[in-house]
PDB file of N, CA and C in Angstrom:
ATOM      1  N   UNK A   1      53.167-119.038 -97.163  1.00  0.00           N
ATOM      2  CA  UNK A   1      53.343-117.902 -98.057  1.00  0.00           C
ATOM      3  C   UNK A   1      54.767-117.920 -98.584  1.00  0.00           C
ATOM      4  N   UNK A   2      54.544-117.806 -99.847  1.00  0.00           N
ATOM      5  CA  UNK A   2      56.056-117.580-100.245  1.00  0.00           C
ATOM      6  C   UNK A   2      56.331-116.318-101.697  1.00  0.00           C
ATOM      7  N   UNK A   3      57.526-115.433-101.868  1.00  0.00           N
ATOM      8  CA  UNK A   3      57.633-114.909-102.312  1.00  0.00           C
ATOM      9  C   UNK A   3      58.890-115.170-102.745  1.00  0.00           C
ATOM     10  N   UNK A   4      59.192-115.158-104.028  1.00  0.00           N
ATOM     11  CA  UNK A   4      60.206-115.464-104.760  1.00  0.00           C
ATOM     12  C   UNK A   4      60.709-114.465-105.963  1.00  0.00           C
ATOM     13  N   UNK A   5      61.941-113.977-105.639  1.00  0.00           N
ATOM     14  CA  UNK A   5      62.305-112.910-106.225  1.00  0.00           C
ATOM     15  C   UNK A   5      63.226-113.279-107.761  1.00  0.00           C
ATOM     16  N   UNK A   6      63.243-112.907-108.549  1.00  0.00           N
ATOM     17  CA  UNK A   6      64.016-113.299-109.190  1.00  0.00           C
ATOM     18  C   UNK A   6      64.747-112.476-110.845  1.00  0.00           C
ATOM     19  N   UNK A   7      65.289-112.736-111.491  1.00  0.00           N
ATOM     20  CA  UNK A   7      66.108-111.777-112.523  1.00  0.00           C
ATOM     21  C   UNK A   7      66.971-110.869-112.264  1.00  0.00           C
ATOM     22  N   UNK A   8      67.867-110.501-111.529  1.00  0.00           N
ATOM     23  CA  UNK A   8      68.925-110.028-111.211  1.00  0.00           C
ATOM     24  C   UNK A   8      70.147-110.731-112.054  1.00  0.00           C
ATOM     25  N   UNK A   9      71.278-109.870-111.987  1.00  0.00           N
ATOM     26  CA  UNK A   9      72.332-110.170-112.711  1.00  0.00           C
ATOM     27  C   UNK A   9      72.737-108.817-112.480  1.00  0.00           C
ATOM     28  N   UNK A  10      74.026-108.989-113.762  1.00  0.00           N
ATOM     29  CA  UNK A  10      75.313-107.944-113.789  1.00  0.00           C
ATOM     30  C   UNK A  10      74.647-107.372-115.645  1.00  0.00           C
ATOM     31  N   UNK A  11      74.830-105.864-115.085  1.00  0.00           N
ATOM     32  CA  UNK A  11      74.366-105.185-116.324  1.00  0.00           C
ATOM     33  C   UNK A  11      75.435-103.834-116.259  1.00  0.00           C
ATOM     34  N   UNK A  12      75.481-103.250-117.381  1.00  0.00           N
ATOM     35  CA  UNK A  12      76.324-102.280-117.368  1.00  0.00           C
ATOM     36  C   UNK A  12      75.339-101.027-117.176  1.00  0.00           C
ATOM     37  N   UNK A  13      75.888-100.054-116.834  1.00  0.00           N
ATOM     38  CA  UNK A  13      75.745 -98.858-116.657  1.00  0.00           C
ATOM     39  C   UNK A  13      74.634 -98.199-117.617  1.00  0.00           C
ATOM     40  N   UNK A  14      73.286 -98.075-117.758  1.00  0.00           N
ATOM     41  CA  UNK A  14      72.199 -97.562-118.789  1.00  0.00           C
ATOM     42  C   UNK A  14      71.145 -98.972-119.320  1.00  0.00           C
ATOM     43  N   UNK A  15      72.169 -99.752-118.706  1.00  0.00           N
ATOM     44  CA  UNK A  15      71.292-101.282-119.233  1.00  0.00           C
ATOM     45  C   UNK A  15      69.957-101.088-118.580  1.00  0.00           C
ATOM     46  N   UNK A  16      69.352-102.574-118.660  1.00  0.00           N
ATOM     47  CA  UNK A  16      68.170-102.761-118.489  1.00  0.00           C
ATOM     48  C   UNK A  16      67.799-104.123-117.971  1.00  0.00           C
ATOM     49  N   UNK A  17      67.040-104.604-116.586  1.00  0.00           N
ATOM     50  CA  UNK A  17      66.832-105.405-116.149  1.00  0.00           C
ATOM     51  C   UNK A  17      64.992-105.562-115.891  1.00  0.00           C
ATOM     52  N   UNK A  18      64.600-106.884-115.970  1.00  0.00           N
ATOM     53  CA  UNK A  18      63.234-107.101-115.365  1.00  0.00           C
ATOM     54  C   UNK A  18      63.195-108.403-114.462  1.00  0.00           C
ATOM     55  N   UNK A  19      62.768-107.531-113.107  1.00  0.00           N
ATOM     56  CA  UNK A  19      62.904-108.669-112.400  1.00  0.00           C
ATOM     57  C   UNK A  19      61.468-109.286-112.112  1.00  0.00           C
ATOM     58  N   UNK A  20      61.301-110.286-111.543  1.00  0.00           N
ATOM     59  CA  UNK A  20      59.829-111.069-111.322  1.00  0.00           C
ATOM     60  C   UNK A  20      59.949-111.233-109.717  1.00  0.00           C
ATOM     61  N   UNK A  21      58.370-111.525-109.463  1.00  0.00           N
ATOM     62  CA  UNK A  21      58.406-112.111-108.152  1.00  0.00           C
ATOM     63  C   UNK A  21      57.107-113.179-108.105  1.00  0.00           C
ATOM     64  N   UNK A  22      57.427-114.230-108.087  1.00  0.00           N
ATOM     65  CA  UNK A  22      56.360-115.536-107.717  1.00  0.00           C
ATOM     66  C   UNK A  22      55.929-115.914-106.592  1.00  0.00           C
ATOM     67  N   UNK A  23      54.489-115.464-106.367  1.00  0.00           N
ATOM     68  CA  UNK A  23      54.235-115.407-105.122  1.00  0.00           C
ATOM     69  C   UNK A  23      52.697-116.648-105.223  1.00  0.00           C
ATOM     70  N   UNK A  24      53.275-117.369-104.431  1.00  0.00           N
ATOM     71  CA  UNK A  24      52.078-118.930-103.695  1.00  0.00           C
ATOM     72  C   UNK A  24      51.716-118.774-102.235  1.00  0.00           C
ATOM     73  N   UNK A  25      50.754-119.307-101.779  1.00  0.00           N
ATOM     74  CA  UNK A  25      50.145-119.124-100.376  1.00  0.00           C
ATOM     75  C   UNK A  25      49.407-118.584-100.139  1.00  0.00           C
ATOM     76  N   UNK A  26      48.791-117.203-101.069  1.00  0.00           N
ATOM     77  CA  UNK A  26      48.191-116.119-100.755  1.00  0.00           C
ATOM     78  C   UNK A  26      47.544-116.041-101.902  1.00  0.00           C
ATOM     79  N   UNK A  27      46.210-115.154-101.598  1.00  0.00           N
ATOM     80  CA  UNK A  27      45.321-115.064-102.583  1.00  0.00           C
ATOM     81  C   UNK A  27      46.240-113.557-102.973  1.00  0.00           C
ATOM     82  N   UNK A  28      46.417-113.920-103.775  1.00  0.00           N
ATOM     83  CA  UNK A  28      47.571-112.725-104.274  1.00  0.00           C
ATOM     84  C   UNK A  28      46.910-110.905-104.656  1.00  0.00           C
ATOM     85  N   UNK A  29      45.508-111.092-105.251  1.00  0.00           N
ATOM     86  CA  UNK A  29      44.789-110.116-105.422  1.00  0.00           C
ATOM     87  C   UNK A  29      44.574-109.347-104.352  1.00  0.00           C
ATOM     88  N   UNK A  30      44.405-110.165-103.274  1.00  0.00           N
ATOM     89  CA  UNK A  30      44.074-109.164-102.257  1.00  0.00           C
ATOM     90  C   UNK A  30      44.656-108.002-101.623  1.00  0.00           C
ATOM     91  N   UNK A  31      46.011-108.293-101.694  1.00  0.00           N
ATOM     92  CA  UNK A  31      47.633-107.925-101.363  1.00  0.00           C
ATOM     93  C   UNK A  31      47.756-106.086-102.548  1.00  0.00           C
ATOM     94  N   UNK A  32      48.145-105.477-101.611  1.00  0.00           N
ATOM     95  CA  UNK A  32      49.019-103.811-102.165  1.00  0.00           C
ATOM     96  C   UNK A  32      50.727-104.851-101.743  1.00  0.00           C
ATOM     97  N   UNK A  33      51.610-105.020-103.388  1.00  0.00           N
ATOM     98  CA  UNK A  33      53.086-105.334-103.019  1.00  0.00           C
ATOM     99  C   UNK A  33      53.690-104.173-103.450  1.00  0.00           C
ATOM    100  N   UNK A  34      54.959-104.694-102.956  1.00  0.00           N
ATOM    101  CA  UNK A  34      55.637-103.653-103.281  1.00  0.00           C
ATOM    102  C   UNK A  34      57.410-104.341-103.472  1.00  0.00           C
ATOM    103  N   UNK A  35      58.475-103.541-104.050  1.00  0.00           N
ATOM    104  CA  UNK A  35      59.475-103.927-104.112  1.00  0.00           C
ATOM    105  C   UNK A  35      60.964-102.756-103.378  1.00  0.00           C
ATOM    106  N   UNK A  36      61.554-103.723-102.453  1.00  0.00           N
ATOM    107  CA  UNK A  36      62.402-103.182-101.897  1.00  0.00           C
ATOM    108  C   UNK A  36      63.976-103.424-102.000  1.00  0.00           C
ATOM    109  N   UNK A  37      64.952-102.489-101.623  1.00  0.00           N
ATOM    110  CA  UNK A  37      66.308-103.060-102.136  1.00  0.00           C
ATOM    111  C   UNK A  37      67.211-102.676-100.852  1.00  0.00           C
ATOM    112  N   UNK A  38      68.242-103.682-100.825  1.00  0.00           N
ATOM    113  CA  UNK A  38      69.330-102.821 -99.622  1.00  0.00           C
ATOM    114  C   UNK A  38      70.594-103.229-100.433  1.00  0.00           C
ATOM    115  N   UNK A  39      71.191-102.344-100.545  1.00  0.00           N
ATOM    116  CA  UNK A  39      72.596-101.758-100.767  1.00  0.00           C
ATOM    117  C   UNK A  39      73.507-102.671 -99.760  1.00  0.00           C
ATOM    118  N   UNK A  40      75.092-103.012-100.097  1.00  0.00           N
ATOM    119  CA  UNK A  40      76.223-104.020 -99.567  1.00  0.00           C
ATOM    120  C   UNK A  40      75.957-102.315 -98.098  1.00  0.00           C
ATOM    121  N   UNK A  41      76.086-102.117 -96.832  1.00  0.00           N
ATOM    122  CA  UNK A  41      76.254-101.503 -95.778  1.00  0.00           C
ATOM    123  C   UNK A  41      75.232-100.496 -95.050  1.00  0.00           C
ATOM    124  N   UNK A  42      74.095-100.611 -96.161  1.00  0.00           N
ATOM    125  CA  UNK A  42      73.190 -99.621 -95.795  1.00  0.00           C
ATOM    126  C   UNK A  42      71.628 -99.904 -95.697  1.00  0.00           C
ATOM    127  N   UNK A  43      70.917 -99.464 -95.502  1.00  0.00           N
ATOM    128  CA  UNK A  43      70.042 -99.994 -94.785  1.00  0.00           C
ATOM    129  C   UNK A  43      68.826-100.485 -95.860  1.00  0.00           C
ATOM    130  N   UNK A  44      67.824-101.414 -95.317  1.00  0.00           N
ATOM    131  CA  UNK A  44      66.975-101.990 -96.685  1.00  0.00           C
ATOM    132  C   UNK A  44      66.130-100.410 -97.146  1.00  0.00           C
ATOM    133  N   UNK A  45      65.648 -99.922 -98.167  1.00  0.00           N
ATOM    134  CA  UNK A  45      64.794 -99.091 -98.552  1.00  0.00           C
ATOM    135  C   UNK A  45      63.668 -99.314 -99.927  1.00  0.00           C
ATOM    136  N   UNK A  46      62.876 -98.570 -99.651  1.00  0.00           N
ATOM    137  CA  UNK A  46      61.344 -98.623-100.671  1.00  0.00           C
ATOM    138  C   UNK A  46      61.978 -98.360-101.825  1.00  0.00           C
ATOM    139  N   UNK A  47      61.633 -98.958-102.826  1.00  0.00           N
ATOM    140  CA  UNK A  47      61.837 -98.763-104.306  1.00  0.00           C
ATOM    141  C   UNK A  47      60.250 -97.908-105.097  1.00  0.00           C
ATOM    142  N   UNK A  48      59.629 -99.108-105.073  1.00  0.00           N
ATOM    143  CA  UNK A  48      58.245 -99.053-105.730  1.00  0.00           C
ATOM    144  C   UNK A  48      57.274-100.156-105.196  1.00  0.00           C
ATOM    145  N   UNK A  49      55.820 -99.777-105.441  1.00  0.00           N
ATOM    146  CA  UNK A  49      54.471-100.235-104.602  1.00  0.00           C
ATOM    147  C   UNK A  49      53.056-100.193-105.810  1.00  0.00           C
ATOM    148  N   UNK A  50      52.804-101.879-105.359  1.00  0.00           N
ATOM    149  CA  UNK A  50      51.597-101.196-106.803  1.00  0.00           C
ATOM    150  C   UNK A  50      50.331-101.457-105.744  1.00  0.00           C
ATOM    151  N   UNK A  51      49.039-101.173-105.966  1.00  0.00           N
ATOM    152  CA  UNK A  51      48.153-101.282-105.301  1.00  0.00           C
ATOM    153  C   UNK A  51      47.435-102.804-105.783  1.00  0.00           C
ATOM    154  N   UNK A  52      46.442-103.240-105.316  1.00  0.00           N
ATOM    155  CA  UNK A  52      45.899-104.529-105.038  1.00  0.00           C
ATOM    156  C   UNK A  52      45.687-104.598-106.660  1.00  0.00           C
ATOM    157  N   UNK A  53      45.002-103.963-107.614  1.00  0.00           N
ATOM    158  CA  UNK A  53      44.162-103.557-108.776  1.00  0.00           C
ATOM    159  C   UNK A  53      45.148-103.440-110.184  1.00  0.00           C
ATOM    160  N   UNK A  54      46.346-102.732-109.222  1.00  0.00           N
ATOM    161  CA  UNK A  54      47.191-102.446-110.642  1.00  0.00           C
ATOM    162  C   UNK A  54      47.316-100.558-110.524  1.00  0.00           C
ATOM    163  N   UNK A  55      46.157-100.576-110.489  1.00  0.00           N
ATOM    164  CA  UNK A  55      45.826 -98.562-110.864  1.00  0.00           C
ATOM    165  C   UNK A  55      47.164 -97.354-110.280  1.00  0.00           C
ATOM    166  N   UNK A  56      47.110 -98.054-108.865  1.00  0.00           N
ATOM    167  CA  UNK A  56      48.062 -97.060-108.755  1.00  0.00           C
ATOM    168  C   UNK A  56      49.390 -97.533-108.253  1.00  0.00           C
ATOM    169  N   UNK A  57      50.696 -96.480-108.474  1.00  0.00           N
ATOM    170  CA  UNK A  57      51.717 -97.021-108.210  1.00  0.00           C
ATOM    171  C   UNK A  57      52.458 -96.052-107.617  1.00  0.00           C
ATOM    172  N   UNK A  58      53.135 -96.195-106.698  1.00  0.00           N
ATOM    173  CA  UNK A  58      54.694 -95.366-106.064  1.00  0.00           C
ATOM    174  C   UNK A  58      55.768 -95.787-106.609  1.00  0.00           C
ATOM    175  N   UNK A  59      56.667 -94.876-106.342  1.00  0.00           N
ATOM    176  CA  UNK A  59      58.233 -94.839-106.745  1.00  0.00           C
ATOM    177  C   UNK A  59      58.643 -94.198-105.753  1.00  0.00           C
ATOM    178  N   UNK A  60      60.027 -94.411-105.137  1.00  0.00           N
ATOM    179  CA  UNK A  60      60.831 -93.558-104.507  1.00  0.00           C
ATOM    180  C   UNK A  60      61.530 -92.889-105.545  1.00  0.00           C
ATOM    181  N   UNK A  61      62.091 -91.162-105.601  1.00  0.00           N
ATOM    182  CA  UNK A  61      62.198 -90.511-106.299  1.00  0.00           C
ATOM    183  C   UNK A  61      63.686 -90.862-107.540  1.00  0.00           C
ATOM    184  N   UNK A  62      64.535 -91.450-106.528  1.00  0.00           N
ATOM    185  CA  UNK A  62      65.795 -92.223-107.706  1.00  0.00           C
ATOM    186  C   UNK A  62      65.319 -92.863-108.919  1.00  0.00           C
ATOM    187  N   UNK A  63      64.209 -93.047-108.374  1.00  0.00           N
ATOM    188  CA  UNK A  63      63.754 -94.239-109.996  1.00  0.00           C
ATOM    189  C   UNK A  63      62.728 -93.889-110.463  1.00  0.00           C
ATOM    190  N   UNK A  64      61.908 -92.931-110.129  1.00  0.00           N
ATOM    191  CA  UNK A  64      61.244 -92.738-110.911  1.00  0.00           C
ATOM    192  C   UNK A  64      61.521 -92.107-112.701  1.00  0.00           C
ATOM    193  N   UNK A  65      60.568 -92.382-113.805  1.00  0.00           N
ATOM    194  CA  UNK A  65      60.728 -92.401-115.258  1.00  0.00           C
ATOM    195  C   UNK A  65      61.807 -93.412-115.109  1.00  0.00           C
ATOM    196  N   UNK A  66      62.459 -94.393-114.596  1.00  0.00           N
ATOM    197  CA  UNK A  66      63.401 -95.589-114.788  1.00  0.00           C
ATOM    198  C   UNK A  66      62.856 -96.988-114.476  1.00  0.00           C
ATOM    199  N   UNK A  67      62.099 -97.039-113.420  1.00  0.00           N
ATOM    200  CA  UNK A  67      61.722 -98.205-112.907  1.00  0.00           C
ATOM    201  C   UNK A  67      60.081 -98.498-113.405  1.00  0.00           C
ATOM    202  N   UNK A  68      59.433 -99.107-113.836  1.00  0.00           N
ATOM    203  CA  UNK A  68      57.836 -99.369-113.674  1.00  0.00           C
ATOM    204  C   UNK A  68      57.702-100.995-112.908  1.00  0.00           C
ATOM    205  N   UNK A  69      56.455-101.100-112.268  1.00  0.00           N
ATOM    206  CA  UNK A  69      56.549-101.867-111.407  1.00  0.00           C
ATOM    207  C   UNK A  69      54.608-102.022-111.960  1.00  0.00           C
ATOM    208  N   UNK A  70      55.017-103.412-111.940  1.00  0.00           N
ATOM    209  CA  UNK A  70      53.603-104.276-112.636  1.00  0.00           C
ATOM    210  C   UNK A  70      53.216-105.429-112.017  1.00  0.00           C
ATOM    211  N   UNK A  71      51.485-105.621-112.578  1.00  0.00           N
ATOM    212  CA  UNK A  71      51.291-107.082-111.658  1.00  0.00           C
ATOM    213  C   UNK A  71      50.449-107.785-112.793  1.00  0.00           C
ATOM    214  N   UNK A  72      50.407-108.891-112.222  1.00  0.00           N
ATOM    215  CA  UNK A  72      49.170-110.280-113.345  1.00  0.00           C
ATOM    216  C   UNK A  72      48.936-110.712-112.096  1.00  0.00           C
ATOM    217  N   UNK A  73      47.480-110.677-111.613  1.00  0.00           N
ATOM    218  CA  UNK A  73      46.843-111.314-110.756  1.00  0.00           C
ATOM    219  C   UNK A  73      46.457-112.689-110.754  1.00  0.00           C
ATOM    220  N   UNK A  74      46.021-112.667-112.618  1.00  0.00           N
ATOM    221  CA  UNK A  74      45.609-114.567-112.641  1.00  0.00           C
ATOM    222  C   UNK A  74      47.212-115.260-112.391  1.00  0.00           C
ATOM    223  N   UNK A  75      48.429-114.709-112.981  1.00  0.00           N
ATOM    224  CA  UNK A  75      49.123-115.375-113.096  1.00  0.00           C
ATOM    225  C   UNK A  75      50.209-115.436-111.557  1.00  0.00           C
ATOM    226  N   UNK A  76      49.564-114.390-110.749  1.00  0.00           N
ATOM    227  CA  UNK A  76      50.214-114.389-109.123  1.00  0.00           C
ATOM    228  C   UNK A  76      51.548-113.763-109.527  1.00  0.00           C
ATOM    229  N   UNK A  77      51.986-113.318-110.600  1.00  0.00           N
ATOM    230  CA  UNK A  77      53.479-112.390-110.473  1.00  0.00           C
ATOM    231  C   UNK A  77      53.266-110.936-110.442  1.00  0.00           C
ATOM    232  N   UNK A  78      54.526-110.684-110.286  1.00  0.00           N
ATOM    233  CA  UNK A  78      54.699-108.845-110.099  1.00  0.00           C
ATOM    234  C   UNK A  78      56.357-109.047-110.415  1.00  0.00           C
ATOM    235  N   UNK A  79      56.294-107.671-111.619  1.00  0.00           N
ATOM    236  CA  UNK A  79      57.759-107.515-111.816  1.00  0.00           C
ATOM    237  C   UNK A  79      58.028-106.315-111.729  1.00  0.00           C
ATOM    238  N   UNK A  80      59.129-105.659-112.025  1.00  0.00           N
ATOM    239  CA  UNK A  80      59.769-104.648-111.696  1.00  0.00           C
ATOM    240  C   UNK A  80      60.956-104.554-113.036  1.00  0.00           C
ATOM    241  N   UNK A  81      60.366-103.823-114.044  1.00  0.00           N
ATOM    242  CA  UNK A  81      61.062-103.563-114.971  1.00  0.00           C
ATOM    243  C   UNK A  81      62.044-101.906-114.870  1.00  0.00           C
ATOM    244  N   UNK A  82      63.499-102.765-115.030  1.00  0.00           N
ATOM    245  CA  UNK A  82      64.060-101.163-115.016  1.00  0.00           C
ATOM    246  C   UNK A  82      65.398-100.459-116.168  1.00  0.00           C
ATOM    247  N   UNK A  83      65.316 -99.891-116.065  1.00  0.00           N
ATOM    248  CA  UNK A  83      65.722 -99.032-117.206  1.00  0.00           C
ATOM    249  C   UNK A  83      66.614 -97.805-116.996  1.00  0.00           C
ATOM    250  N   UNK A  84      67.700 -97.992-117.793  1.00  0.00           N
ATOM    251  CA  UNK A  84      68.663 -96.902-117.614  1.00  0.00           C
ATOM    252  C   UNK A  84      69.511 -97.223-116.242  1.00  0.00           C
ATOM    253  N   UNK A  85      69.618 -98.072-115.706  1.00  0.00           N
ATOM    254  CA  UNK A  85      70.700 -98.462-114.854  1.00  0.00           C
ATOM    255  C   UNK A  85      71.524 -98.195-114.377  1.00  0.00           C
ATOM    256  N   UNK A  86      72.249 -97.267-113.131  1.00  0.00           N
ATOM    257  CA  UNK A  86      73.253 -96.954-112.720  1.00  0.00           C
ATOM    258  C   UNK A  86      73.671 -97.612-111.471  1.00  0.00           C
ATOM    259  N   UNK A  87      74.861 -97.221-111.517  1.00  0.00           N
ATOM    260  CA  UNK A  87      75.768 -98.204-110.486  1.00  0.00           C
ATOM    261  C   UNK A  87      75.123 -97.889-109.230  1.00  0.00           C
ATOM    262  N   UNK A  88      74.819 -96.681-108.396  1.00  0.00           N
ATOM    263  CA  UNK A  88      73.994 -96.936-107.318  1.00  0.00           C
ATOM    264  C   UNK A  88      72.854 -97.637-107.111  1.00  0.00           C
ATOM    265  N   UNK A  89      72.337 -98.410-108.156  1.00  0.00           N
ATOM    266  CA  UNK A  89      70.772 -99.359-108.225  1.00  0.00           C
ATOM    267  C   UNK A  89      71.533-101.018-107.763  1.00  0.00           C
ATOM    268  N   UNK A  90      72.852-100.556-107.857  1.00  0.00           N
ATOM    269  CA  UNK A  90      73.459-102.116-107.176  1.00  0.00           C
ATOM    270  C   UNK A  90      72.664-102.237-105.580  1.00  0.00           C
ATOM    271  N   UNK A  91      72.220-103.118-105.714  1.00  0.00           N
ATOM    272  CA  UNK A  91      71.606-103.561-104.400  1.00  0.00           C
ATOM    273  C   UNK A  91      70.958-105.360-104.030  1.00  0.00           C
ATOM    274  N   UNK A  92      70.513-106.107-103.561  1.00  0.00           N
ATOM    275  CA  UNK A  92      69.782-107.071-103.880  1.00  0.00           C
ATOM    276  C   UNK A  92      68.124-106.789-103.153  1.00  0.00           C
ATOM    277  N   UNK A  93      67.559-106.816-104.326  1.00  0.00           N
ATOM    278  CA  UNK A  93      65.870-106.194-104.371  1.00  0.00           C
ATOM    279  C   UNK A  93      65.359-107.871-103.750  1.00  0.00           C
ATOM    280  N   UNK A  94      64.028-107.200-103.316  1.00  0.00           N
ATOM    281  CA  UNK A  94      63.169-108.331-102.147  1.00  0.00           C
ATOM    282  C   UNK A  94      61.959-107.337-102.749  1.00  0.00           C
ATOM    283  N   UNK A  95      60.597-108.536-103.128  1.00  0.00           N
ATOM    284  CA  UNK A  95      59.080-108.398-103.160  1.00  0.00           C
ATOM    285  C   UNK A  95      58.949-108.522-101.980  1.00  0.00           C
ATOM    286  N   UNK A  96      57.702-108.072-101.429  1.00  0.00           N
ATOM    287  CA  UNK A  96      57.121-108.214-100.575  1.00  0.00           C
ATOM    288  C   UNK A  96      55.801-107.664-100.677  1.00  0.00           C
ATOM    289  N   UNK A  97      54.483-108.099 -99.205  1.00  0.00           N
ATOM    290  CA  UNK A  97      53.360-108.183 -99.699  1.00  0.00           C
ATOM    291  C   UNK A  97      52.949-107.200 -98.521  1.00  0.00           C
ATOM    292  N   UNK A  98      51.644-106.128 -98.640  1.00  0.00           N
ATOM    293  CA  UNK A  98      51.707-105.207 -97.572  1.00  0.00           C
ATOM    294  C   UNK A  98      50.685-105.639 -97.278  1.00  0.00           C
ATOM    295  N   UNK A  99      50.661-105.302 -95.727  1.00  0.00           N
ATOM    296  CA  UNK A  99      49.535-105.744 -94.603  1.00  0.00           C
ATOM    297  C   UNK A  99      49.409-104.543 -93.811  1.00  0.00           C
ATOM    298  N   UNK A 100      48.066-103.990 -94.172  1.00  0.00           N
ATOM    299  CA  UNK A 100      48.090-102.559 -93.578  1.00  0.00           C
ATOM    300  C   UNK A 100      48.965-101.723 -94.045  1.00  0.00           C
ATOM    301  N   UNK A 101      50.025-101.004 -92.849  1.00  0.00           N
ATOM    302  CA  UNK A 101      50.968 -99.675 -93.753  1.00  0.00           C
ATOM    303  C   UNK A 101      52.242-100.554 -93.595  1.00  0.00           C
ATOM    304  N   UNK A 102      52.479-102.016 -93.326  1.00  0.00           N
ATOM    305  CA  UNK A 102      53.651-102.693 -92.812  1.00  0.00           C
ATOM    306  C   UNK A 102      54.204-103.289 -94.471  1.00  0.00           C
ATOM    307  N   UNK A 103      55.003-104.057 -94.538  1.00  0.00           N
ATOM    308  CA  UNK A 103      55.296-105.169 -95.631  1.00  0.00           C
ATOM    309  C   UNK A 103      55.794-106.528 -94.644  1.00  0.00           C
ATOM    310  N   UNK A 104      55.507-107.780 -95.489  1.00  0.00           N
ATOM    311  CA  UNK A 104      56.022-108.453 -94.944  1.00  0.00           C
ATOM    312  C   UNK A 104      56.415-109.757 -95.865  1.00  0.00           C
ATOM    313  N   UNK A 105      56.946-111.115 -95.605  1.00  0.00           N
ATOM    314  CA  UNK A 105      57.200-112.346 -96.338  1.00  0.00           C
ATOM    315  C   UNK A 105      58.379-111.690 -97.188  1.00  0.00           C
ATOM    316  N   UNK A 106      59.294-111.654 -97.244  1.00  0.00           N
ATOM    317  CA  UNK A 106      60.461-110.787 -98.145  1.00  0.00           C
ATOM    318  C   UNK A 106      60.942-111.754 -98.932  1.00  0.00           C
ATOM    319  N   UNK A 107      61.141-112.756 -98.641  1.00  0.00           N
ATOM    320  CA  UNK A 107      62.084-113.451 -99.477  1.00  0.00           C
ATOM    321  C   UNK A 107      63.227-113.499 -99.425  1.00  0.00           C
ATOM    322  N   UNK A 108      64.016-114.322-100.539  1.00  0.00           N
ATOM    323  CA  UNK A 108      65.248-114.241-100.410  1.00  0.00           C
ATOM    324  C   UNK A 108      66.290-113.309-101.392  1.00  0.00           C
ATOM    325  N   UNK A 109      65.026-112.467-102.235  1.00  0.00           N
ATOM    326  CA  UNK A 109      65.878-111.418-102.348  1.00  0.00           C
ATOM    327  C   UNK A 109      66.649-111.644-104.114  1.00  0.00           C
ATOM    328  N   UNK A 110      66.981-110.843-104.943  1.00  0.00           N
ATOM    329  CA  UNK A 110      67.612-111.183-105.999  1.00  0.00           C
ATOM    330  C   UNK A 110      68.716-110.111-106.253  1.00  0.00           C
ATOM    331  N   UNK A 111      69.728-110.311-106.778  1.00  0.00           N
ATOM    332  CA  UNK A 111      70.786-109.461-106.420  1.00  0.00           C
ATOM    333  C   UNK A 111      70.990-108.581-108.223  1.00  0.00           C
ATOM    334  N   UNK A 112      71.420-107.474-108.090  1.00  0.00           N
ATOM    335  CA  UNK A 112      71.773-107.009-109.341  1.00  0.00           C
ATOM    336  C   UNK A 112      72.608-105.535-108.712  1.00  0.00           C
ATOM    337  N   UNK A 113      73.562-106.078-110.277  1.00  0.00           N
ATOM    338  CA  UNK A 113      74.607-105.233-110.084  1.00  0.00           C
ATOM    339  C   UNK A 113      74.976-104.396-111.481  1.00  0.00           C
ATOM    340  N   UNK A 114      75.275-103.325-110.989  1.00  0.00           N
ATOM    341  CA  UNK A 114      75.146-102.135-111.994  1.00  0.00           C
ATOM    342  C   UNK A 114      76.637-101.841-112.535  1.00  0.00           C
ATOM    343  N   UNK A 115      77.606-102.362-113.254  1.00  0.00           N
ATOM    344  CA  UNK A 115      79.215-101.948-113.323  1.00  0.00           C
ATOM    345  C   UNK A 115      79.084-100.398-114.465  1.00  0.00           C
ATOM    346  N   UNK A 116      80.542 -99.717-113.650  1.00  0.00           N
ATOM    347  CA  UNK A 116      80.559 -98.689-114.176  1.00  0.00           C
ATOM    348  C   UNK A 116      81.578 -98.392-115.556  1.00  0.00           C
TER     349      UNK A 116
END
């Protein structure tokens, strides 16, 4: 299984980033993912979660109306488009694939940084 995070960079303050995640090993449809971020000292946390289908989606409340979080099943990606950008969204974000109420396979993560 592998999950591969990717599109991060340095954006200014209101910008706009879309990140991807390429995921092989797994019948990818089957999978509720989701995308997570940890901050330079603080601990990893939930961003956003789409369900197996697409239909439904979570946000943790910072991003919500900023972040949408999408999938292509034939094509095995999921991205995470975001919008309006502030310097606390500095973090390096990790896909991951949920198993039951757990997540797991993280990756190595893609880094983006928000300057003020």
């Amino acid at each position: 299984v592998q999950l591969q995070a990717s599109g991060g960079g340095l954006v200014q303050t209101g910008g706009s980033l879309r990140l991807s995640c390429a995921v092989s090993g797994i019948v990818f449809s089957n999978y509720a993912m989701g995308w997570f971020r940890q901050a330079p000292g603080k601990e990893r946390e939930f961003v956003a979660s789409i369900d197996r289908t697409g239909f439904r989606r979570d946000y943790r409340d910072a991003v919500k109306g900023r972040f949408t979080i999408s999938r292509h099943n034939a094509e095995k990606f999921m991205h995470l488009q975001m919008n309006s950008l502030q310097p606390e969204d500095t973090a390096v974000y990790f896909c991951a694939r949920k198993i039951g109420k757990d997540y797991f396979d993280w990756g190595q993560g893609t880094v983006v940084t928000v300057s003020s």
